[in-house]
N, C-alpha and C. Protein backbone atom coordinates (compact mmCIF):
# COMPACT_ATOMS: atom_id res chain seq x y z
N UNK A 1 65.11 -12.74 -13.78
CA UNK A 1 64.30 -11.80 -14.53
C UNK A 1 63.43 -12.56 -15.51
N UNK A 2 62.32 -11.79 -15.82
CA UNK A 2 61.43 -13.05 -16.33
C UNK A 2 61.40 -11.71 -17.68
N UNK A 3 61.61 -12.42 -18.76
CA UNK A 3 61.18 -11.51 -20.39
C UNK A 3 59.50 -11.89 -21.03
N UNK A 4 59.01 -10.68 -20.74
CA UNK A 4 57.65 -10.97 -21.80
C UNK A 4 57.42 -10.53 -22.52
N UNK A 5 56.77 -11.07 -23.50
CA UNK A 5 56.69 -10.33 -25.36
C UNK A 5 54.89 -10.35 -25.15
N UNK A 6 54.74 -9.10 -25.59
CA UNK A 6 53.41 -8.67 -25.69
C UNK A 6 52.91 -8.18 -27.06
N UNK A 7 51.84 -9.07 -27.29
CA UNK A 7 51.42 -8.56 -28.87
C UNK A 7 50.24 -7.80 -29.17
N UNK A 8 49.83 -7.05 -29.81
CA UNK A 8 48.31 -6.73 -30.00
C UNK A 8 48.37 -5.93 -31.28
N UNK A 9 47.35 -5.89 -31.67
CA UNK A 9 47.12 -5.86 -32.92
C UNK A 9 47.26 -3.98 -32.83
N UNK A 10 47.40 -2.94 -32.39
CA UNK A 10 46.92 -1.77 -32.25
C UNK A 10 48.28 -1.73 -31.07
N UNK A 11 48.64 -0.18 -31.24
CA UNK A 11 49.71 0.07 -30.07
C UNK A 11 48.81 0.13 -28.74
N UNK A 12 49.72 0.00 -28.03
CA UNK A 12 49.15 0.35 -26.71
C UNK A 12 49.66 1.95 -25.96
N UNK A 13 48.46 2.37 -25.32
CA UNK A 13 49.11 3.65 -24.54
C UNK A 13 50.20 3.51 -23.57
N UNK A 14 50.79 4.41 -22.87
CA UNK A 14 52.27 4.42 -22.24
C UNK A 14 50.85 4.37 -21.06
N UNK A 15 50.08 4.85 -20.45
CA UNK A 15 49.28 3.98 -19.06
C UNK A 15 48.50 2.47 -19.48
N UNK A 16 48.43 2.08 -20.48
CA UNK A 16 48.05 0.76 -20.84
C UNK A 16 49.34 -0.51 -20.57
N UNK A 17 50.46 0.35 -21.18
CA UNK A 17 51.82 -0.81 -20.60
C UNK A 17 52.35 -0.29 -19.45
N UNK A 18 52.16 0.89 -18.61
CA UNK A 18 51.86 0.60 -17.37
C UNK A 18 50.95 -0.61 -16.33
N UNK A 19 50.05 -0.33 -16.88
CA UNK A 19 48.90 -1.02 -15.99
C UNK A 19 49.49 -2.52 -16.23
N UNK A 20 49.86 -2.78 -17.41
CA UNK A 20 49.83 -4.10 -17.87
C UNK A 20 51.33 -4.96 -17.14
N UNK A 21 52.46 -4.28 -16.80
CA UNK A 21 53.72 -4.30 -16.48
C UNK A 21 53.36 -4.23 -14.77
N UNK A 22 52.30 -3.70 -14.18
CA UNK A 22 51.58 -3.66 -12.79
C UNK A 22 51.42 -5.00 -12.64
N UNK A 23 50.73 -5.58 -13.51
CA UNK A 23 49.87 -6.61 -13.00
C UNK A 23 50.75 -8.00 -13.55
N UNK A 24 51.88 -7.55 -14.27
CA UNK A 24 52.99 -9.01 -14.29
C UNK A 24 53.58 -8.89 -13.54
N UNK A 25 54.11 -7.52 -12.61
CA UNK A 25 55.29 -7.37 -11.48
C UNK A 25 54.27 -8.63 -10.35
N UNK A 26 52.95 -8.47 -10.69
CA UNK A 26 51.96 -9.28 -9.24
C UNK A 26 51.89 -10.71 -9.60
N UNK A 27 51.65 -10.81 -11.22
CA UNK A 27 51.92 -12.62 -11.18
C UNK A 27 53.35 -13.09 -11.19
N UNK A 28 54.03 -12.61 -12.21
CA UNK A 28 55.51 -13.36 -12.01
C UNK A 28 56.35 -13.21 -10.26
N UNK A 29 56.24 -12.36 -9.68
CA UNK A 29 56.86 -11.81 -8.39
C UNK A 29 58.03 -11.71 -8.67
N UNK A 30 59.02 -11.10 -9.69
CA UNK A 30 59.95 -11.25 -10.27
C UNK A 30 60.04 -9.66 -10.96
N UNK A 31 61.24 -9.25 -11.14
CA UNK A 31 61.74 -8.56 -12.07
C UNK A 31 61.48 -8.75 -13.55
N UNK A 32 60.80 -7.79 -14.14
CA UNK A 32 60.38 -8.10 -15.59
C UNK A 32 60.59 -7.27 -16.39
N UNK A 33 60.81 -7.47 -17.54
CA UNK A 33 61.43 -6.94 -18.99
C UNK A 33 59.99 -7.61 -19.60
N UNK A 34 59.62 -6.01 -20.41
CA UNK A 34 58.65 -6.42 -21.10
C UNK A 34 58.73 -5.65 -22.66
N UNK A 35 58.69 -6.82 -24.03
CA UNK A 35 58.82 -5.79 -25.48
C UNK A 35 57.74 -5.99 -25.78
N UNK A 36 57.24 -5.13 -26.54
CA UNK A 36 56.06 -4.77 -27.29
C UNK A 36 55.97 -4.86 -28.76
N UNK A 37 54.98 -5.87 -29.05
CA UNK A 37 54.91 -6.04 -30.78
C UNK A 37 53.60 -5.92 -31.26
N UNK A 38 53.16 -4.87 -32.45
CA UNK A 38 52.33 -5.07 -32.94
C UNK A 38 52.05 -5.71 -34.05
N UNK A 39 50.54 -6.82 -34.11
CA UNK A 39 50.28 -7.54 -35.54
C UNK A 39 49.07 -7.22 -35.67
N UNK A 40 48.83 -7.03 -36.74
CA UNK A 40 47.32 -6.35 -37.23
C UNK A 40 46.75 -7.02 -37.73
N UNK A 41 46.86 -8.41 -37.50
CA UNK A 41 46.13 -9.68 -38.02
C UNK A 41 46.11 -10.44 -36.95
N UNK A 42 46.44 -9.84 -35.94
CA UNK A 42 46.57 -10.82 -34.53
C UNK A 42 44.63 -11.18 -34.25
N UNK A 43 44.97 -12.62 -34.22
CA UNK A 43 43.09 -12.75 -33.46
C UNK A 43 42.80 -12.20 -32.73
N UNK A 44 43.48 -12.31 -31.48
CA UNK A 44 42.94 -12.29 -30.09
C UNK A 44 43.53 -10.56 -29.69
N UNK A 45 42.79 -10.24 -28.89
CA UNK A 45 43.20 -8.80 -28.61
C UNK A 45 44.47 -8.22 -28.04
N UNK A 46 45.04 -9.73 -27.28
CA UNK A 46 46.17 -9.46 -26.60
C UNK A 46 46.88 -10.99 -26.63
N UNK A 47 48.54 -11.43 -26.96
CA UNK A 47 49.10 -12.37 -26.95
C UNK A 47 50.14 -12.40 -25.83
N UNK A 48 50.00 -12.77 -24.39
CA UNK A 48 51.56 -12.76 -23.71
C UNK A 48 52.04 -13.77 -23.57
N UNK A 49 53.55 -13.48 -24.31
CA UNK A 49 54.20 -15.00 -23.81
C UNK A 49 55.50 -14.38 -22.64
N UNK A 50 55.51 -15.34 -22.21
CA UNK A 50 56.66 -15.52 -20.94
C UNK A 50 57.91 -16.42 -20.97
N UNK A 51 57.99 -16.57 -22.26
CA UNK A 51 59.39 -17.89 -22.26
C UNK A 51 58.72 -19.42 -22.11
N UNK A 52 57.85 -19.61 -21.66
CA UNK A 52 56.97 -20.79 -21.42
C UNK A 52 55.94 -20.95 -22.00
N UNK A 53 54.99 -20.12 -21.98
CA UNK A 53 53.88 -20.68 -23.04
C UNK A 53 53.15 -19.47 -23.36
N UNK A 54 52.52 -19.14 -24.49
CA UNK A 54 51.52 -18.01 -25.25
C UNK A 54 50.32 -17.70 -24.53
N UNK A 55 50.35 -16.59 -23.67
CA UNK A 55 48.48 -16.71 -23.10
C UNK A 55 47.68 -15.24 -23.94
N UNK A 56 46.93 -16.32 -24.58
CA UNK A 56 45.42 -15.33 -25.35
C UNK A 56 45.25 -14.45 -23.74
N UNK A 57 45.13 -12.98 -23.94
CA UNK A 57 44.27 -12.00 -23.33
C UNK A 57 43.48 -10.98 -23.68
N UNK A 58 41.95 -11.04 -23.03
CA UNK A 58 41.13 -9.97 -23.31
C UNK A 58 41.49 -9.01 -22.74
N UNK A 59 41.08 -7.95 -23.71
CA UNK A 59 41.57 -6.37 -23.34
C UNK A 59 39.79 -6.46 -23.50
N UNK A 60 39.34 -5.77 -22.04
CA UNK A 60 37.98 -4.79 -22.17
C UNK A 60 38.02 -3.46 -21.90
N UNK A 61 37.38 -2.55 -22.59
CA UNK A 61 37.45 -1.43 -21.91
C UNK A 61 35.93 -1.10 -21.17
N UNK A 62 35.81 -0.72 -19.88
CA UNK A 62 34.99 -0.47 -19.11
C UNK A 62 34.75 0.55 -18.79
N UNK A 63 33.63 1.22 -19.07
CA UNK A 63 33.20 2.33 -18.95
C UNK A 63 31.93 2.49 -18.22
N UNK A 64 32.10 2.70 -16.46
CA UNK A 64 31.13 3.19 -15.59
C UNK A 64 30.78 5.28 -15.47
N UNK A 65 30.14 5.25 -15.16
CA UNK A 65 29.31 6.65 -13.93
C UNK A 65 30.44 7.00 -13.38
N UNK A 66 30.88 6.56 -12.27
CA UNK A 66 31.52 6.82 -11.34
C UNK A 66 33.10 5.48 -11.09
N UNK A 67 34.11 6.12 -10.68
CA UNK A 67 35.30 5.00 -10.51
C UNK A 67 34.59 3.53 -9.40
N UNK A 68 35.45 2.67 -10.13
CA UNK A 68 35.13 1.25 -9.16
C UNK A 68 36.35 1.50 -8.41
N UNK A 69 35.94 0.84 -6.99
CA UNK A 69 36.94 0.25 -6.11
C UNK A 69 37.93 -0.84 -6.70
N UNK A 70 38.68 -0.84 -6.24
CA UNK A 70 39.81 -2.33 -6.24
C UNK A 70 38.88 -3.82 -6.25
N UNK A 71 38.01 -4.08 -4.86
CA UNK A 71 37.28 -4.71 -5.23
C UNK A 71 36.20 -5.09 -6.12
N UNK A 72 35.35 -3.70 -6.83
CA UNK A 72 34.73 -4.18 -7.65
C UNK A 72 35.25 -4.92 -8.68
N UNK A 73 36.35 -4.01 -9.43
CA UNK A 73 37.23 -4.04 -10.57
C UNK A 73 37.94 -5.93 -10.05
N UNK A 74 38.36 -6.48 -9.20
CA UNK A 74 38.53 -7.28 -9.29
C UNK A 74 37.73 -8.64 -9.45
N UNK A 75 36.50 -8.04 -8.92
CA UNK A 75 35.39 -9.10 -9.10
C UNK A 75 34.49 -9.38 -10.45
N UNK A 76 34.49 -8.04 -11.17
CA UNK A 76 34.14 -7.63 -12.60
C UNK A 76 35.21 -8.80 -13.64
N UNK A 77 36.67 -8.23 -13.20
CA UNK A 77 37.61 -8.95 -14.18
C UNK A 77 37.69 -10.66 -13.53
N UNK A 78 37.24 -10.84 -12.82
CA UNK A 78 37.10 -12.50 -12.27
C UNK A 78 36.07 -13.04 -12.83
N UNK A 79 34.64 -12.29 -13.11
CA UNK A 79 33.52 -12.93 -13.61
C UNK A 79 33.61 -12.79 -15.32
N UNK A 80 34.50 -11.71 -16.00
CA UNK A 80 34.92 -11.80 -17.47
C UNK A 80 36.29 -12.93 -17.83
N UNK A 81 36.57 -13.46 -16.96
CA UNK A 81 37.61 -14.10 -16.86
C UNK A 81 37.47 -15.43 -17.16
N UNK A 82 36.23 -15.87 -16.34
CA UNK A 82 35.45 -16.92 -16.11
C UNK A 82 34.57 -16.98 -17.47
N UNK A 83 33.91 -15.72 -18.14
CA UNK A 83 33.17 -16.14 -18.51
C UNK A 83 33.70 -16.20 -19.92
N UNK A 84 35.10 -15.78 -20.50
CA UNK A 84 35.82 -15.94 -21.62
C UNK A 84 36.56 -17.42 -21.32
N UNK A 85 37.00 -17.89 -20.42
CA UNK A 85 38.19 -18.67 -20.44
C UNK A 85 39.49 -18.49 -20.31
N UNK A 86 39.53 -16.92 -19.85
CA UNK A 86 40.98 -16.30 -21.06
C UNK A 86 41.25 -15.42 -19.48
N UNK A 87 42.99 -14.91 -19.74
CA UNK A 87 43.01 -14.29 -18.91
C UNK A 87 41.95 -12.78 -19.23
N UNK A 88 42.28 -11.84 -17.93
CA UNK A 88 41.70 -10.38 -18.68
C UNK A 88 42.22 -9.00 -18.18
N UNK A 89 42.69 -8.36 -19.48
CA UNK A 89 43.21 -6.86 -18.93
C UNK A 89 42.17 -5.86 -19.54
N UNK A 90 41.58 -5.09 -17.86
CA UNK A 90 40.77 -4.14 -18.32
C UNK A 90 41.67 -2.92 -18.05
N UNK A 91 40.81 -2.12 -19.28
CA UNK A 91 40.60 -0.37 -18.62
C UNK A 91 39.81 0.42 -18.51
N UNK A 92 39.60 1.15 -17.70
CA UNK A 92 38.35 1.73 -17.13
C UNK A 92 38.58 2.97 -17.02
N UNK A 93 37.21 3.53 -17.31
CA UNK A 93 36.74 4.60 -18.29
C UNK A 93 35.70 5.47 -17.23
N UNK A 94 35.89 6.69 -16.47
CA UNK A 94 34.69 7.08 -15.99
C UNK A 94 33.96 8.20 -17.03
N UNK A 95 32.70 7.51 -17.25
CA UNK A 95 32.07 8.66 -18.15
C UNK A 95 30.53 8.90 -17.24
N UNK A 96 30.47 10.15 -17.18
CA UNK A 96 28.89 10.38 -16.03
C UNK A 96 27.53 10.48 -17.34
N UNK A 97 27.98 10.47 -18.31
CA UNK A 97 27.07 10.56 -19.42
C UNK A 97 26.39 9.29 -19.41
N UNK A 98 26.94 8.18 -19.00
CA UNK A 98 26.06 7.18 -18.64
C UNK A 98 25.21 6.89 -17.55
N UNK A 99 24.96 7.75 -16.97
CA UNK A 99 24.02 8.12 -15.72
C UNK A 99 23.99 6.98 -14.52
N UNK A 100 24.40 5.72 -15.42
CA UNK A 100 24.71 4.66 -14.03
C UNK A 100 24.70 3.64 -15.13
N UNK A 101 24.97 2.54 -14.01
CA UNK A 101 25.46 1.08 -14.60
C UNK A 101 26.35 1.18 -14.90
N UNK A 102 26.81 -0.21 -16.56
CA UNK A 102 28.40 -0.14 -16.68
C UNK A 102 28.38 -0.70 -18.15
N UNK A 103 29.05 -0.34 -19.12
CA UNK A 103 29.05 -0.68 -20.15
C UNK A 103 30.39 -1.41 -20.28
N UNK A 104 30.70 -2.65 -21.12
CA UNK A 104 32.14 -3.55 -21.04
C UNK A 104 32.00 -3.92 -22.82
N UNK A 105 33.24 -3.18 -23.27
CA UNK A 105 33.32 -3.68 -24.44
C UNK A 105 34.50 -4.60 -24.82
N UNK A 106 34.47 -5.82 -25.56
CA UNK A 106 35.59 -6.67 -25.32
C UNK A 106 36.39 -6.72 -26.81
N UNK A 107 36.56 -4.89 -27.85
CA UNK A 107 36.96 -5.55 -28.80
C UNK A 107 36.10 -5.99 -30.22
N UNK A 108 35.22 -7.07 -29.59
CA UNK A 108 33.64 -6.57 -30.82
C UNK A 108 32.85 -6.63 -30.25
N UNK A 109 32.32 -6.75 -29.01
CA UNK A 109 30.92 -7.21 -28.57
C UNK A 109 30.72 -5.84 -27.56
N UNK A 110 29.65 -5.42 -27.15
CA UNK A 110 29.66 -4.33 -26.60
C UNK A 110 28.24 -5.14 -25.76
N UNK A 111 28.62 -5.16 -24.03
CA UNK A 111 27.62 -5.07 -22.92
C UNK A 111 26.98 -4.05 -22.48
N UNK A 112 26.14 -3.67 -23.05
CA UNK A 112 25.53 -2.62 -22.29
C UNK A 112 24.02 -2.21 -21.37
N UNK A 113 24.51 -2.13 -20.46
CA UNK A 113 24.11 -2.55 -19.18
C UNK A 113 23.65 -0.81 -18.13
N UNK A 114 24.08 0.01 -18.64
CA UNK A 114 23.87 1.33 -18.91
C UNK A 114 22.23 2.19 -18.84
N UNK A 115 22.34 2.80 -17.79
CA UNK A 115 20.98 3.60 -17.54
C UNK A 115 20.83 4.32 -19.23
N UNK A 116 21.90 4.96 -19.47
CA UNK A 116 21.45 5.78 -20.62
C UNK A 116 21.23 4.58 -21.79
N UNK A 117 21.47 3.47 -22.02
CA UNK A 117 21.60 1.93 -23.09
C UNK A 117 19.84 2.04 -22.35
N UNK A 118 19.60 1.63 -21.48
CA UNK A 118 18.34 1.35 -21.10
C UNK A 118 17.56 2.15 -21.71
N UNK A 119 17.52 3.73 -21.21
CA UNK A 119 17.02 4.90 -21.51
C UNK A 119 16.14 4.92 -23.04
N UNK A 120 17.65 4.49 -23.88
CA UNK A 120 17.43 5.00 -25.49
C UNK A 120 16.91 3.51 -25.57
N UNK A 121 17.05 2.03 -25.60
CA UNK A 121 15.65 1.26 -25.91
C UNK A 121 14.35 1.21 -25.53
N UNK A 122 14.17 2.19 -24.36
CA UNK A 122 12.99 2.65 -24.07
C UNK A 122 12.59 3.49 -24.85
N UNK A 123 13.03 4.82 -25.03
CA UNK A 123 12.89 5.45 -26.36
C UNK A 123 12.38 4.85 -27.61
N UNK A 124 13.49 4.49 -28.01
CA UNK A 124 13.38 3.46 -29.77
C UNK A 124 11.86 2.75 -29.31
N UNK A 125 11.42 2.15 -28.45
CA UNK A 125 10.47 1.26 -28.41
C UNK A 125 9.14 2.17 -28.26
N UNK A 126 9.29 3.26 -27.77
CA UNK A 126 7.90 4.37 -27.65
C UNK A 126 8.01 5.09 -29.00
N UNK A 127 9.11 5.31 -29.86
CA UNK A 127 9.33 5.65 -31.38
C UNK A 127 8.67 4.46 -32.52
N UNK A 128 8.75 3.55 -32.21
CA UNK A 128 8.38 2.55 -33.21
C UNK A 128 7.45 1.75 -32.72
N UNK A 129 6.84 2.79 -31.39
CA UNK A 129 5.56 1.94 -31.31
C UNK A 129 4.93 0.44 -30.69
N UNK A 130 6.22 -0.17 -30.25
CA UNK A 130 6.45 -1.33 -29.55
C UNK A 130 5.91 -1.24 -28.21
N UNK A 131 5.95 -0.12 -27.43
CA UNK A 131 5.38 -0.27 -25.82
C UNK A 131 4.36 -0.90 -25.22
């Protein structure tokens, strides 16, 4: 049985340590025990240790139009993965108010990539005259 201690600064939802307890049953391949600690001074958004060593993880939350496939969602969290250094646990958000694209917030930085993000700097820029 493998024990992991999970930290984050903010509780997590009962489908957040789902999802998260999903995706250690797939790396460890093992039976797992997982406790939950919160620190509100924690840097990083997410701390897992495994008895062996501490891994920094990004928590993004992703918010598309419409649900991603398995594959998108895995290719999304491979290219945030890559492009932090860090492992990454997303969750994903369908909101149709964004009319398309995909918005990824990691915590403080917000991607937005979003027909309606597009929309309103088109706006702001015909408001202030910039066009």
């Amino acid at each position: 049985m493998t024990n992991i201690t999970v930290t984050t600064k903010e509780p997590l939802s009962r489908t957040e340590k789902l999802e998260l307890e999903e995706k250690f049953r797939a790396e460890y391949r093992d039976e797992i025990k997982v406790d939950y600690h919160i620190d509100p001074v924690l840097v990083g958004n997410i701390v897992v240790f495994d008895g062996k060593k501490h891994t920094p993880v990004i928590k993004l939350t992703v918010t598309t139009s419409v649900a991603l496939t398995k594959e998108q969602k895995t290719k999304l969290e491979k290219a945030f993965s890559e492009k932090y250094n860090q492992k990454i646990y997303a969750e994903y958000v369908v909101d149709d108010a964004i009319i398309g694209g995909i918005i990824v917030f990691d915590g403080k930085q917000v991607f937005d990539n979003s027909v309606r993000g597009k929309l309103n700097a088109i706006r702001e820029k015909l408001e202030n005259g910039k066009a």
